[in-house]
C-alpha atoms as a PDB file:
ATOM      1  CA  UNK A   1      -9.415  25.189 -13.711  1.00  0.00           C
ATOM      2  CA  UNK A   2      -7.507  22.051 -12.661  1.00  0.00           C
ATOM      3  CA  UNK A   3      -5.527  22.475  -9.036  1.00  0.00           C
ATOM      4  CA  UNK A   4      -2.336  20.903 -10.184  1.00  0.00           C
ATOM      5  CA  UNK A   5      -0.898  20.491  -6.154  1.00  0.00           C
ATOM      6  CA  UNK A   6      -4.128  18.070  -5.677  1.00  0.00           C
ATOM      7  CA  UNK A   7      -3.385  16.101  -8.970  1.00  0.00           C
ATOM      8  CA  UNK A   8       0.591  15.735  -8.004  1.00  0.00           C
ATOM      9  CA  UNK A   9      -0.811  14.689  -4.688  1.00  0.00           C
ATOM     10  CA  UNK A  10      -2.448  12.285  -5.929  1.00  0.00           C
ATOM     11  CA  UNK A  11       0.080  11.521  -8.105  1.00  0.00           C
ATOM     12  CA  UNK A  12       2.349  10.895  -5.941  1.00  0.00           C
ATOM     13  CA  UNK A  13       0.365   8.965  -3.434  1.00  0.00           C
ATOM     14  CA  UNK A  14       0.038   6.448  -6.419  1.00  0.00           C
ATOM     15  CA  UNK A  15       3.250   5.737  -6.783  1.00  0.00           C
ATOM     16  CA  UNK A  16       4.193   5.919  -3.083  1.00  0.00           C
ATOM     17  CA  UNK A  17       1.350   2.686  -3.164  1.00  0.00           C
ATOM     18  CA  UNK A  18       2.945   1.439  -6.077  1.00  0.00           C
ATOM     19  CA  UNK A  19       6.618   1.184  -4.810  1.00  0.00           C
ATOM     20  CA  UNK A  20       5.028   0.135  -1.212  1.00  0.00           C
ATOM     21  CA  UNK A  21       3.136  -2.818  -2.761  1.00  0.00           C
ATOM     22  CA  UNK A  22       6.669  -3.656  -4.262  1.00  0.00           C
ATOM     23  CA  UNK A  23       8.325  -3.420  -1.153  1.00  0.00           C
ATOM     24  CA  UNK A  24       5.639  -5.334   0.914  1.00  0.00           C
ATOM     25  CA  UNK A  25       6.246  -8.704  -1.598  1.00  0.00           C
ATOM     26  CA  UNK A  26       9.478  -8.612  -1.051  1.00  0.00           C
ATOM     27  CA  UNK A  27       9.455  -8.666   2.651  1.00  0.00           C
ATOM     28  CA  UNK A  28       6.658 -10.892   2.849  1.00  0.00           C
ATOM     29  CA  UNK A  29       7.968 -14.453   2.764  1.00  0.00           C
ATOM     30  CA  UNK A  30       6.375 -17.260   0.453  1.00  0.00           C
ATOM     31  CA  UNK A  31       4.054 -16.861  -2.940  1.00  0.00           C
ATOM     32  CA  UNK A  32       1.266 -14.350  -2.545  1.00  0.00           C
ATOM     33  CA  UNK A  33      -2.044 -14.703  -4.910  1.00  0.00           C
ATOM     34  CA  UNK A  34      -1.846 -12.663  -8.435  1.00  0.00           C
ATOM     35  CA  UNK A  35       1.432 -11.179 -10.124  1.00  0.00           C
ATOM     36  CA  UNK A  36       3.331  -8.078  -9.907  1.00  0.00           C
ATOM     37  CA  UNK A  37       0.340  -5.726 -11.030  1.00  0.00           C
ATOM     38  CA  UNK A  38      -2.218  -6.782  -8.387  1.00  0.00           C
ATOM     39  CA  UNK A  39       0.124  -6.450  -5.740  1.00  0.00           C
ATOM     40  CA  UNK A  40       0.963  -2.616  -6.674  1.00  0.00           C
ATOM     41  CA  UNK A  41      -2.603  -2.364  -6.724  1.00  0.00           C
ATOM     42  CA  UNK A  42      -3.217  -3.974  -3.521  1.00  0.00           C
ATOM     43  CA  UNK A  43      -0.241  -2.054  -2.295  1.00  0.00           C
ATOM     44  CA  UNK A  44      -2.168   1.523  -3.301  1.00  0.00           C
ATOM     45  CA  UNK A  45      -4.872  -0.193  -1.373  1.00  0.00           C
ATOM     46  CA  UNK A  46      -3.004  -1.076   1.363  1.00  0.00           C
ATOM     47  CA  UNK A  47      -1.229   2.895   1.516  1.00  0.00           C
ATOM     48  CA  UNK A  48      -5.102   4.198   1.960  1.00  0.00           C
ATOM     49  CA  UNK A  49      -5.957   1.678   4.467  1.00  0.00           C
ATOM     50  CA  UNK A  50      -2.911   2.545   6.264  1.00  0.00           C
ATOM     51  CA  UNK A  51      -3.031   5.945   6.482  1.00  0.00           C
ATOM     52  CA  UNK A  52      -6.501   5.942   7.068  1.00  0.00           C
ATOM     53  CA  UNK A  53      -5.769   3.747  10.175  1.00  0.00           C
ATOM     54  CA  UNK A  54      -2.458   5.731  10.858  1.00  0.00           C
ATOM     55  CA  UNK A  55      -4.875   8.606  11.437  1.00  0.00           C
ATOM     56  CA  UNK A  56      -7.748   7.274  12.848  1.00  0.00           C
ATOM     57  CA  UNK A  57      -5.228   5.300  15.613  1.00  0.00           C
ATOM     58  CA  UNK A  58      -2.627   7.047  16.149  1.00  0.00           C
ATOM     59  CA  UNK A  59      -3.319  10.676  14.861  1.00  0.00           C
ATOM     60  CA  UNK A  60      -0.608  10.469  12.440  1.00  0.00           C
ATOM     61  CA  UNK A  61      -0.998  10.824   8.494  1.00  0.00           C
ATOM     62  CA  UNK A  62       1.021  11.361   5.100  1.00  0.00           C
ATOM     63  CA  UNK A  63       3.104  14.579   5.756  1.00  0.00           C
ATOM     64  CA  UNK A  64       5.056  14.636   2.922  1.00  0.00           C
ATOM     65  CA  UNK A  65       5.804  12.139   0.462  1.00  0.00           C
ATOM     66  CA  UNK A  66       9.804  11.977   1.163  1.00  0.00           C
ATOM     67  CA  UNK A  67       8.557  11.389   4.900  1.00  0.00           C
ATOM     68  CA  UNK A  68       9.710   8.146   6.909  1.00  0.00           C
ATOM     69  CA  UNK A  69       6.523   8.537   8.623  1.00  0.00           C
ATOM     70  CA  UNK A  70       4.456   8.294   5.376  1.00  0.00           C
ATOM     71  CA  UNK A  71       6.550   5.455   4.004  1.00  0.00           C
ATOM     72  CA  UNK A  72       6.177   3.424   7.209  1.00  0.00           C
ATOM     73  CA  UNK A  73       2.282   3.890   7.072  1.00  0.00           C
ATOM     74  CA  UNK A  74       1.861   2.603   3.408  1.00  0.00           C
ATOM     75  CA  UNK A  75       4.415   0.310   3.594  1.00  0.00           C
ATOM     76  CA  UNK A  76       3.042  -1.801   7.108  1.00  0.00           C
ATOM     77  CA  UNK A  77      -0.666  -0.699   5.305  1.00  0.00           C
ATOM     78  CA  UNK A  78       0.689  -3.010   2.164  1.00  0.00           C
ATOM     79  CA  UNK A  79       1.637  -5.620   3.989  1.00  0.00           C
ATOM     80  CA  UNK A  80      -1.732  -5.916   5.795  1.00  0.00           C
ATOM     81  CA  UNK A  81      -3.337  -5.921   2.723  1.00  0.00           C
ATOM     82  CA  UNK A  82      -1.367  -8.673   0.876  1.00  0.00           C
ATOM     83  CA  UNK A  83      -2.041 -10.495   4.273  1.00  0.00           C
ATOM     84  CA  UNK A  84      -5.275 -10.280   4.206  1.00  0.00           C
ATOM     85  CA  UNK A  85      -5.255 -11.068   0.198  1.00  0.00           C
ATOM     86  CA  UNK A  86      -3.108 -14.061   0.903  1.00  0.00           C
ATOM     87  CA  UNK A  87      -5.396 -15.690   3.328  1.00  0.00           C
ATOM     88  CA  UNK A  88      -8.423 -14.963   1.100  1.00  0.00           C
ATOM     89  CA  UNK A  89      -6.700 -16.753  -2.309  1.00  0.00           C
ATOM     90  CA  UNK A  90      -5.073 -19.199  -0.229  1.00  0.00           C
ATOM     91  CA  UNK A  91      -7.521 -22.066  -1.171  1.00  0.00           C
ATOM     92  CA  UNK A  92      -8.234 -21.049  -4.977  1.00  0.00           C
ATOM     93  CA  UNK A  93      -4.493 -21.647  -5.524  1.00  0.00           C
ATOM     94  CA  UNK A  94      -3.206 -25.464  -7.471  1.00  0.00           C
ATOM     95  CA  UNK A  95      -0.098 -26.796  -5.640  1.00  0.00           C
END
């Protein structure tokens, strides 16, 4: 039998990632490596990271999805990430 709160949490921790990622390139300044799709992608990535970190740092975590708290995390988690992706690409990029 499928547990339909764990699927709509993940669900919705997608597209919390999703709209972080989104978010994250448009506060980061400058041209980051790859389009729109790898950096919701990288901003999923960057949601796990930061709650994972949020939680292992700080004891804090996702506590709901309409929480500041849980926005914050994935949000400063995406920007890490497209950092971190943005020194990595840096050199493959032509002027």
């Amino acid at each position: 039998m499928i547990d339909w709160e764990v699927v709509m949490g993940w669900l919705s921790f997608i597209i919390l990632g999703l709209i972080a990622g989104a978010i994250a390139k448009l506060i980061l300044p400058g041209r980051q490596g790859g389009g729109w799709l790898s950096t919701l992608i990288l901003g999923v990535i960057g949601a796990l990271i930061g709650g994972w970190l949020g939680g292992l740092l700080f004891g804090i975590g996702y506590e709901d999805f309409w929480s500041i708290q849980s926005w914050l995390i994935a949000i400063v988690g995406a920007i890490v990430v497209l950092l971190i992706w943005g020194f990595i690409t840096r050199g493959s990029r032509k002027a």
